[in-house]
Protein backbone atom coordinates (compact mmCIF):
# COMPACT_ATOMS: atom_id res chain seq x y z
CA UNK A 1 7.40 3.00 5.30
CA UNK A 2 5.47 6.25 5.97
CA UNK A 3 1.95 7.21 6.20
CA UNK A 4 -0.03 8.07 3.15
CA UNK A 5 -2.85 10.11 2.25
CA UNK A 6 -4.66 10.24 -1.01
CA UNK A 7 -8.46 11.61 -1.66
CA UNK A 8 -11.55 9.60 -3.05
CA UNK A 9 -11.63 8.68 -6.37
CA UNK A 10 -8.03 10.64 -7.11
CA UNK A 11 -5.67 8.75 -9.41
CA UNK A 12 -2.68 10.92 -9.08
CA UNK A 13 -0.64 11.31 -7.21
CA UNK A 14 1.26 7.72 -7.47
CA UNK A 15 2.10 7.12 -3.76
CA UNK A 16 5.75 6.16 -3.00
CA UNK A 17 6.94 4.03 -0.56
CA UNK A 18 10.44 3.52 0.76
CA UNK A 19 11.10 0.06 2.35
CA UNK A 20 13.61 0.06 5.04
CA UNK A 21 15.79 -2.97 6.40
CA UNK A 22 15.24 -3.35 10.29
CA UNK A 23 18.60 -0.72 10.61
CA UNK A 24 16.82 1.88 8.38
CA UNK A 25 18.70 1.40 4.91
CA UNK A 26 17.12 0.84 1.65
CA UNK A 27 16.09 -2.47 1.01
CA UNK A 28 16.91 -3.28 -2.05
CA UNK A 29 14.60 -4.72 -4.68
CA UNK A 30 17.35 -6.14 -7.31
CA UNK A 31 16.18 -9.94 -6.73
CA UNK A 32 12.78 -9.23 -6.30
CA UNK A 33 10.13 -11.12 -8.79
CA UNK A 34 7.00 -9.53 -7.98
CA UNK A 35 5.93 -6.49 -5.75
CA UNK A 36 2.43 -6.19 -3.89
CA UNK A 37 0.65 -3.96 -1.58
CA UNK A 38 -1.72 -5.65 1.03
CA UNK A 39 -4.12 -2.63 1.96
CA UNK A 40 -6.69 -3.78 5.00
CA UNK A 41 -9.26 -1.35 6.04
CA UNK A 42 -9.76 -0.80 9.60
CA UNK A 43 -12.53 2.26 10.72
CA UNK A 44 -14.60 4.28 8.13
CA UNK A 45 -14.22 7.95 7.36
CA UNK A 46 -15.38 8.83 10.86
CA UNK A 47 -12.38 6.70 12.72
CA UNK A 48 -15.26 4.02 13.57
CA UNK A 49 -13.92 0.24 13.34
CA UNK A 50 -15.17 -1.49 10.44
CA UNK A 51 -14.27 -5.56 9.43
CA UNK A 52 -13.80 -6.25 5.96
CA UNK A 53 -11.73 -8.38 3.58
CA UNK A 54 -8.34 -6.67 2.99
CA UNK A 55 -7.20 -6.55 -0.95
CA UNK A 56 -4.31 -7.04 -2.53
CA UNK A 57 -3.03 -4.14 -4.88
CA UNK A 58 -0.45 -4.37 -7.83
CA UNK A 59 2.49 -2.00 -6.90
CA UNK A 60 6.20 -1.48 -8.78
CA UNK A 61 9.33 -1.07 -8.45
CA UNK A 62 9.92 2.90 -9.02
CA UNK A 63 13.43 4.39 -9.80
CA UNK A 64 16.06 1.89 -9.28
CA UNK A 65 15.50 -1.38 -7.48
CA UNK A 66 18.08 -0.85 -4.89
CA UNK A 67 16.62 2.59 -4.01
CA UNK A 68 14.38 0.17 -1.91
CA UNK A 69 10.71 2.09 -3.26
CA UNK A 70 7.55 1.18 -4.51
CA UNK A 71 4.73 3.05 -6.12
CA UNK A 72 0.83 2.96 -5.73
CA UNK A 73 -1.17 3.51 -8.48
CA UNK A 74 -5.15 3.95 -8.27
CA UNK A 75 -7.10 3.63 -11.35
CA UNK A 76 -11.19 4.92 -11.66
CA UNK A 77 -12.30 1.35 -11.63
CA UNK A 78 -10.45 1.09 -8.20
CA UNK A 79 -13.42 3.46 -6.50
CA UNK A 80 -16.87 2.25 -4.84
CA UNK A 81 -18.41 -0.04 -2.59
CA UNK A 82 -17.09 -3.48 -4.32
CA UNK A 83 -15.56 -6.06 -2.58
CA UNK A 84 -11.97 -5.05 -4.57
CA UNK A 85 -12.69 -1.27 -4.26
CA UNK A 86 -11.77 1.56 -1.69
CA UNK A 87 -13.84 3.51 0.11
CA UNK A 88 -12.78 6.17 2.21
CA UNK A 89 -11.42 5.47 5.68
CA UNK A 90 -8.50 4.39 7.35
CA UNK A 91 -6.41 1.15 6.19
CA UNK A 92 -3.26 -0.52 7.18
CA UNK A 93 -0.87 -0.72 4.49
CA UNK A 94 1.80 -3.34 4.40
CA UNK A 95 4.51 -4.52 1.27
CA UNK A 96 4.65 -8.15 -0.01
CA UNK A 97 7.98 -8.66 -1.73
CA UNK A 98 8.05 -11.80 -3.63
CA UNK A 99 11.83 -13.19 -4.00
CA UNK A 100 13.48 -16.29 -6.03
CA UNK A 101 11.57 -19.69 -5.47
CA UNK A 102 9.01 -19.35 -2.56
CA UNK A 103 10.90 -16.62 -0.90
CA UNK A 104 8.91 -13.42 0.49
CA UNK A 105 9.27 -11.03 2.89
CA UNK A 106 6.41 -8.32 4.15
CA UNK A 107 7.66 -4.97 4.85
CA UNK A 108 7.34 -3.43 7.89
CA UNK A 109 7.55 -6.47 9.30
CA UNK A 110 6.05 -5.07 12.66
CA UNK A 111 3.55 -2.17 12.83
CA UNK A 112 1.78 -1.70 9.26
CA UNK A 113 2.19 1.74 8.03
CA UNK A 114 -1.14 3.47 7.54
CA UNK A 115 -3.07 4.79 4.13
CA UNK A 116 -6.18 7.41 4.64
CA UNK A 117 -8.53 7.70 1.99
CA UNK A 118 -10.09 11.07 2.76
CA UNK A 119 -13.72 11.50 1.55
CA UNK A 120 -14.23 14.07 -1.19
CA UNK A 121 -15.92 17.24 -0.32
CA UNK A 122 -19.23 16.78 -2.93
């Protein structure tokens, strides 16, 4: 996976994310029942740690499954100072792939990649 950027309050562009096996091809998404993004914020807009609840976020399969990517999609409703929302600042990102019977597997499985949520200007 890569590091993404998107600014406050945006809801385009859908952010794509490729999800690699551990020898860098595409893992492929044919068997998978359910896709989720795990986004944990860890410092505010000024790189200063913050603790908070991570949240879970919907993601899907985009193009075709064995392409190995998923998309991001924010909505308005995602925005503010909720407990669900985001706020600007940096967060780890990581993939939740759910397989047949009680199967998963969290991609990367080592280092999360990283989203930044940059603050908007007004």
């Amino acid at each position: 996976m890569s590091n993404l950027n998107i600014k406050y309050g945006d809801t385009l562009p859908v952010l794509i994310l490729q999800l690699s096996n551990p020898d860098g091809t595409a893992y492929n998404l044919s068997t998978a029942s359910g896709v989720s993004i795990t986004l944990d914020r860890y410092a505010d807009q000024n790189n200063v740690t913050v603790t908070e609840a991570a949240r879970t976020h919907a993601a899907s399969v985009y193009g075709t499954a064995s392409n190995g990517q998923v998309s991001l999609t924010f909505a308005p409703a995602d925005w503010g100072t909720g407990a669900t929302q985001y706020q600007p600042g940096y967060w780890y990102a990581e993939v939740v792939v759910d397989l047949p019977g009680t199967d998963q597997i969290t991609i990367p499985n080592t280092e999360p990649s990283t989203l930044r949520i940059w603050p908007r200007l007004s």
